[in-house]
C-alpha atoms as a PDB file:
ATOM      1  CA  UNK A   1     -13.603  45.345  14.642  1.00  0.00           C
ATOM      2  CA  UNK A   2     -15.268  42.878  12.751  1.00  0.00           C
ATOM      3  CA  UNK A   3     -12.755  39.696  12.361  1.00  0.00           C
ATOM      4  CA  UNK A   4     -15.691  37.112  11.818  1.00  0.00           C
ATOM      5  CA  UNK A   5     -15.696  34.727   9.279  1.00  0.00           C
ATOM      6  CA  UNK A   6     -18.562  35.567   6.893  1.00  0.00           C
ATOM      7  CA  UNK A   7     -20.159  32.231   7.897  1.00  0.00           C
ATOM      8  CA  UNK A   8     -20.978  33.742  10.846  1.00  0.00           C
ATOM      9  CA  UNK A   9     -23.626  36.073   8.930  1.00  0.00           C
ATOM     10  CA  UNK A  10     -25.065  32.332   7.922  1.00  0.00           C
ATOM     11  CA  UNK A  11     -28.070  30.589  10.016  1.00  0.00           C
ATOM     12  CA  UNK A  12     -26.743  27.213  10.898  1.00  0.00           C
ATOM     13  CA  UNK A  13     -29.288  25.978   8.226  1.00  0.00           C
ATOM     14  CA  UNK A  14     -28.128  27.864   5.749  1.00  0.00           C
ATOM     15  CA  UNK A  15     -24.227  27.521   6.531  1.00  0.00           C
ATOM     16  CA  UNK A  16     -25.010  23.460   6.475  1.00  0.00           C
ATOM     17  CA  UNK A  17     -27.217  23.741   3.208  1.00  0.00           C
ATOM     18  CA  UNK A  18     -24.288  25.677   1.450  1.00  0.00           C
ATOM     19  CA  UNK A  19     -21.978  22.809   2.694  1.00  0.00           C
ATOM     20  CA  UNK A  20     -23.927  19.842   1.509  1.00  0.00           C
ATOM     21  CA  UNK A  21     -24.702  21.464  -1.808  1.00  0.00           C
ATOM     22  CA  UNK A  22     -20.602  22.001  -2.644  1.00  0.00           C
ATOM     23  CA  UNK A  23     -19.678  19.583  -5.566  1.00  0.00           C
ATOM     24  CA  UNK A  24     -17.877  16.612  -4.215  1.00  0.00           C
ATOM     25  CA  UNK A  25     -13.663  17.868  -4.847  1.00  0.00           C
ATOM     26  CA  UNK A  26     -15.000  21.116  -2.430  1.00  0.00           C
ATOM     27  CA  UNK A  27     -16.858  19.439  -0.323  1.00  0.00           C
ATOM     28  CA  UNK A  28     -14.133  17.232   0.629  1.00  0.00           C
ATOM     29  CA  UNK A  29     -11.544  19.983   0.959  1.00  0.00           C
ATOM     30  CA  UNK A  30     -13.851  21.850   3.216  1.00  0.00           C
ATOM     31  CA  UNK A  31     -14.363  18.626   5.397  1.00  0.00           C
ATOM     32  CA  UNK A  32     -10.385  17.458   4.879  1.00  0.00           C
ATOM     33  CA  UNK A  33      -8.055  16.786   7.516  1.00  0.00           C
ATOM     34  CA  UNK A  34      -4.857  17.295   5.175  1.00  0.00           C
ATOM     35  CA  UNK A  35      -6.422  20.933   5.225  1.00  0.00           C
ATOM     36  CA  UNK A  36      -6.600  21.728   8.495  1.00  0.00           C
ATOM     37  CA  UNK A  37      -2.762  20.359   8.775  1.00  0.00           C
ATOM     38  CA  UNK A  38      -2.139  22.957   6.509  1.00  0.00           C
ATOM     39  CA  UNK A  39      -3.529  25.723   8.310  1.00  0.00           C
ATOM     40  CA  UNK A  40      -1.691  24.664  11.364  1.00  0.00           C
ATOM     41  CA  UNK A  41       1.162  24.179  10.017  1.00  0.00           C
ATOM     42  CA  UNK A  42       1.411  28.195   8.633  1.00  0.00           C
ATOM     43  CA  UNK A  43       0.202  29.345  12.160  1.00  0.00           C
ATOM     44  CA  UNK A  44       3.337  27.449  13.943  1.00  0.00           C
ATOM     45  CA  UNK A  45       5.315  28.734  11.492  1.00  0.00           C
ATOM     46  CA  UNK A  46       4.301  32.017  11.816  1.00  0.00           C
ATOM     47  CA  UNK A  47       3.551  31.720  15.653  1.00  0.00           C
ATOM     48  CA  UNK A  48       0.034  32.968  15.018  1.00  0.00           C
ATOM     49  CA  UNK A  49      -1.685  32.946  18.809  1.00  0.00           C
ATOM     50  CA  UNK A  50      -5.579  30.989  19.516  1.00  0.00           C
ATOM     51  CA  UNK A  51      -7.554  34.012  18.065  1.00  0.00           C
ATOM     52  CA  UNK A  52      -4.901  33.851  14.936  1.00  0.00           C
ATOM     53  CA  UNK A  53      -5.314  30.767  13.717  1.00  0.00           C
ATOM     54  CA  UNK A  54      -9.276  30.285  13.644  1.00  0.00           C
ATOM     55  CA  UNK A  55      -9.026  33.576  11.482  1.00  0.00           C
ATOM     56  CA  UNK A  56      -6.926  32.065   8.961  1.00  0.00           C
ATOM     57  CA  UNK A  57      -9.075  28.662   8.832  1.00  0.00           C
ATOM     58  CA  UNK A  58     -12.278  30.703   9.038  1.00  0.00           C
ATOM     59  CA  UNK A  59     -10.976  32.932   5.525  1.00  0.00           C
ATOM     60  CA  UNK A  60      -9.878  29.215   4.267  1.00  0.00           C
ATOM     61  CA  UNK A  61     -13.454  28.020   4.557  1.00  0.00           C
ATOM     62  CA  UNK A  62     -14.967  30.922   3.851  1.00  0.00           C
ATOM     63  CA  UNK A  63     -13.046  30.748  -0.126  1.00  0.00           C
ATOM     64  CA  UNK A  64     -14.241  27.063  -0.718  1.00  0.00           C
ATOM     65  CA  UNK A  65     -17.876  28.208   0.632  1.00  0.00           C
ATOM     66  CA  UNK A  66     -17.264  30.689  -2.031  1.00  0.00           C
ATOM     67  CA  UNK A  67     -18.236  33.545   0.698  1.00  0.00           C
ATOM     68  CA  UNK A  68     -14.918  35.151  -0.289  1.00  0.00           C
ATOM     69  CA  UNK A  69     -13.050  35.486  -3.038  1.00  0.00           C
ATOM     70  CA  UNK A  70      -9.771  33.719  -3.569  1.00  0.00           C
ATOM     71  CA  UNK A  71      -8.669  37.125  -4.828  1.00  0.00           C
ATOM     72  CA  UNK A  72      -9.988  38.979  -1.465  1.00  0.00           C
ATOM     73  CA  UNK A  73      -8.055  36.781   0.845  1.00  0.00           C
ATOM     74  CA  UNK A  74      -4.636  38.903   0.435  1.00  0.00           C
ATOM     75  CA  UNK A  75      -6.217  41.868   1.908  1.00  0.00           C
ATOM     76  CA  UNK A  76      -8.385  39.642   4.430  1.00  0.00           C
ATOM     77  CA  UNK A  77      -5.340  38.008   5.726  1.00  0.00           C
ATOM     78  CA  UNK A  78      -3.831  41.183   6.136  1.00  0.00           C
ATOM     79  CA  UNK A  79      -6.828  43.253   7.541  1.00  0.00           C
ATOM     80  CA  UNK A  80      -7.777  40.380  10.489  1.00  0.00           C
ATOM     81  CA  UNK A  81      -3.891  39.012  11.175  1.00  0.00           C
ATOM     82  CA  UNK A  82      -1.667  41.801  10.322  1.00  0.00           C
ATOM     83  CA  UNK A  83       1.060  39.992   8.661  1.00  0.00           C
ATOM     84  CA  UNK A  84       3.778  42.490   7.385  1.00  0.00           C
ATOM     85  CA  UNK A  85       3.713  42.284   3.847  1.00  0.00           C
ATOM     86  CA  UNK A  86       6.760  39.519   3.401  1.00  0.00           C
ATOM     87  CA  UNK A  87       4.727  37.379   5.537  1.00  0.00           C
ATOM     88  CA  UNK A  88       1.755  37.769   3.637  1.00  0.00           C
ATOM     89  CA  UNK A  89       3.412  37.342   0.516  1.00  0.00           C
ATOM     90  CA  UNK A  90       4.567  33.856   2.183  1.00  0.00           C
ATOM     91  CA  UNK A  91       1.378  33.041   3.357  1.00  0.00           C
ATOM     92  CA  UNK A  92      -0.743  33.090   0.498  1.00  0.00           C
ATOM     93  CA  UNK A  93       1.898  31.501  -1.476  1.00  0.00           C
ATOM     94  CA  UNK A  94       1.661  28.615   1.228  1.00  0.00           C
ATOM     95  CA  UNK A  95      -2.523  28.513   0.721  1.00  0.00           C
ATOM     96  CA  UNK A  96      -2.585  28.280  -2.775  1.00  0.00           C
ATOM     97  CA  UNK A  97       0.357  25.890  -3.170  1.00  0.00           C
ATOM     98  CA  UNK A  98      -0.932  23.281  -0.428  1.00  0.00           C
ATOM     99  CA  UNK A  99      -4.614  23.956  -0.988  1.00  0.00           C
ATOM    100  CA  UNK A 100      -6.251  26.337  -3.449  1.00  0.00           C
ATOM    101  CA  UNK A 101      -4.159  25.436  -6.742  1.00  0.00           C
ATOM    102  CA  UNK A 102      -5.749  21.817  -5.863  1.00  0.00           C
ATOM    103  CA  UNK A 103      -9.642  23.100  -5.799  1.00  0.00           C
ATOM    104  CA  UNK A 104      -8.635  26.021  -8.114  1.00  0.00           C
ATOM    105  CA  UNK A 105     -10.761  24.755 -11.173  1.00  0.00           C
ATOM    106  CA  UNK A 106     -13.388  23.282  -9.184  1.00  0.00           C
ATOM    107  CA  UNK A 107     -13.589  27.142  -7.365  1.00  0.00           C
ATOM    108  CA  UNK A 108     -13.823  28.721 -10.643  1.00  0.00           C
ATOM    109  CA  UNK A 109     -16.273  26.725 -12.024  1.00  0.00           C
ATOM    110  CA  UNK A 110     -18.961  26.108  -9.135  1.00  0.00           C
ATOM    111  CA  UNK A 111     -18.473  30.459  -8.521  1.00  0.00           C
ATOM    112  CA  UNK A 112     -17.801  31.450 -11.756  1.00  0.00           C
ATOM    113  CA  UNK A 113     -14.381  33.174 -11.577  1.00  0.00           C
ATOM    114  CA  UNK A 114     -11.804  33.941 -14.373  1.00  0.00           C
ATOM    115  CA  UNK A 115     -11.446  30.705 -16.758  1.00  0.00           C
ATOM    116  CA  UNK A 116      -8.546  28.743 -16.281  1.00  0.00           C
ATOM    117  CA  UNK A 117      -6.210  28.439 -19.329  1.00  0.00           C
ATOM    118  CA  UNK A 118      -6.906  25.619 -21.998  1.00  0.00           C
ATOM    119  CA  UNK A 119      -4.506  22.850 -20.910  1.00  0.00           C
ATOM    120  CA  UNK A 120      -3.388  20.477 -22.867  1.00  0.00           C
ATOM    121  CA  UNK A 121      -4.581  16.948 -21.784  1.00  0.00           C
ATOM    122  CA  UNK A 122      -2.434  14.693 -23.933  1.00  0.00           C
ATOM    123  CA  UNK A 123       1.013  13.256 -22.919  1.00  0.00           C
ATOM    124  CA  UNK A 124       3.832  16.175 -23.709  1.00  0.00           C
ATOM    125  CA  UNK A 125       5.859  15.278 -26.499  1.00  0.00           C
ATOM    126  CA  UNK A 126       2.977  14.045 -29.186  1.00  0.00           C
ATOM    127  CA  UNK A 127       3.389  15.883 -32.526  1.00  0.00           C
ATOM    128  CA  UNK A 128      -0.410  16.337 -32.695  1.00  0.00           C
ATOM    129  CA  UNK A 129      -0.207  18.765 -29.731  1.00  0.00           C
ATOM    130  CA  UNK A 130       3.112  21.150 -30.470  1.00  0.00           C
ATOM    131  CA  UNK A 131       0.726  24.104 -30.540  1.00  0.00           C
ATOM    132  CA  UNK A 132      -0.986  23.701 -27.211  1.00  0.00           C
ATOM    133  CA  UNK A 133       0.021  24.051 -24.215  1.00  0.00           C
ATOM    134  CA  UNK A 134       1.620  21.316 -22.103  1.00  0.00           C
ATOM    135  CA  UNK A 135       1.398  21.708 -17.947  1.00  0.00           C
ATOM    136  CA  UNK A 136       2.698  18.426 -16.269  1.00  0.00           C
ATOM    137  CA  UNK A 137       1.572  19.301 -13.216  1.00  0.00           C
ATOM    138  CA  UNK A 138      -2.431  19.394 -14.469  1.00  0.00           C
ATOM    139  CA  UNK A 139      -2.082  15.756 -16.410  1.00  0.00           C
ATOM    140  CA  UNK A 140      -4.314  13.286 -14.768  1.00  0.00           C
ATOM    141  CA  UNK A 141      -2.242  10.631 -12.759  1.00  0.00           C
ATOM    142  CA  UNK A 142      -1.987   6.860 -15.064  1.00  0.00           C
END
């Protein structure tokens, strides 16, 4: 059964090239310790065993090395862990709250994927921007 991560299929030369040539927000994730917290985290939770766990960081790094498809890792996680489907529903939410709604523009941009929406930029509230749309959660920090 082949559980690999796709970097496997990489040379070491070209898994490191692909690395060093992510823009800097991916680059970081893929080399973050927060990250690998994460992962951990979900596999205690879950009580995912040794084998387990390297399969859920290897489909992690796989997305940011843009080897798979944040859209593919529902049916990854479910094809090389088995989680029953409440768990997987759990666990995906848990990898795109904690770490792929972070890099989510930065994925879609550097591989191309669906446009995020238009969001407005300006404090919520101003009368010039009524008819756009206001997300909190995306305003840069002041």
């Amino acid at each position: 059964m082949d559980k690999l991560s796709r970097r496997n299929n990489l040379s070491h030369v070209e898994l490191m090239r692909a690395i060093n040539n992510l823009p800097d927000r991916l680059g970081d994730a893929y080399h973050s310790i927060e990250m690998i917290d994460v992962i951990d985290h979900i596999a205690r939770r879950y009580k995912l065993n040794s084998e387990e766990r390297w399969e859920l960081a290897g489909l992690v790094y796989d997305v940011i090395l843009g080897l798979l498809s944040p859209i593919e890792i529902k049916h990854e996680l479910k094809r090389r862990i088995e989680f029953n489907e409440e768990q997987l529903g759990f666990v995906q939410g848990e990898l795109d709250a904690f770490i792929f709604n972070h890099i989510r523009a930065d994925l879609n941009a550097f591989y191309g994927l669906e446009k995020e929406p238009e969001v407005n930029k300006a404090r919520p509230g101003s009368s010039s921007n009524q008819n756009k749309i206001n997300d909190p959660y995306r305003e840069p920090v002041e």
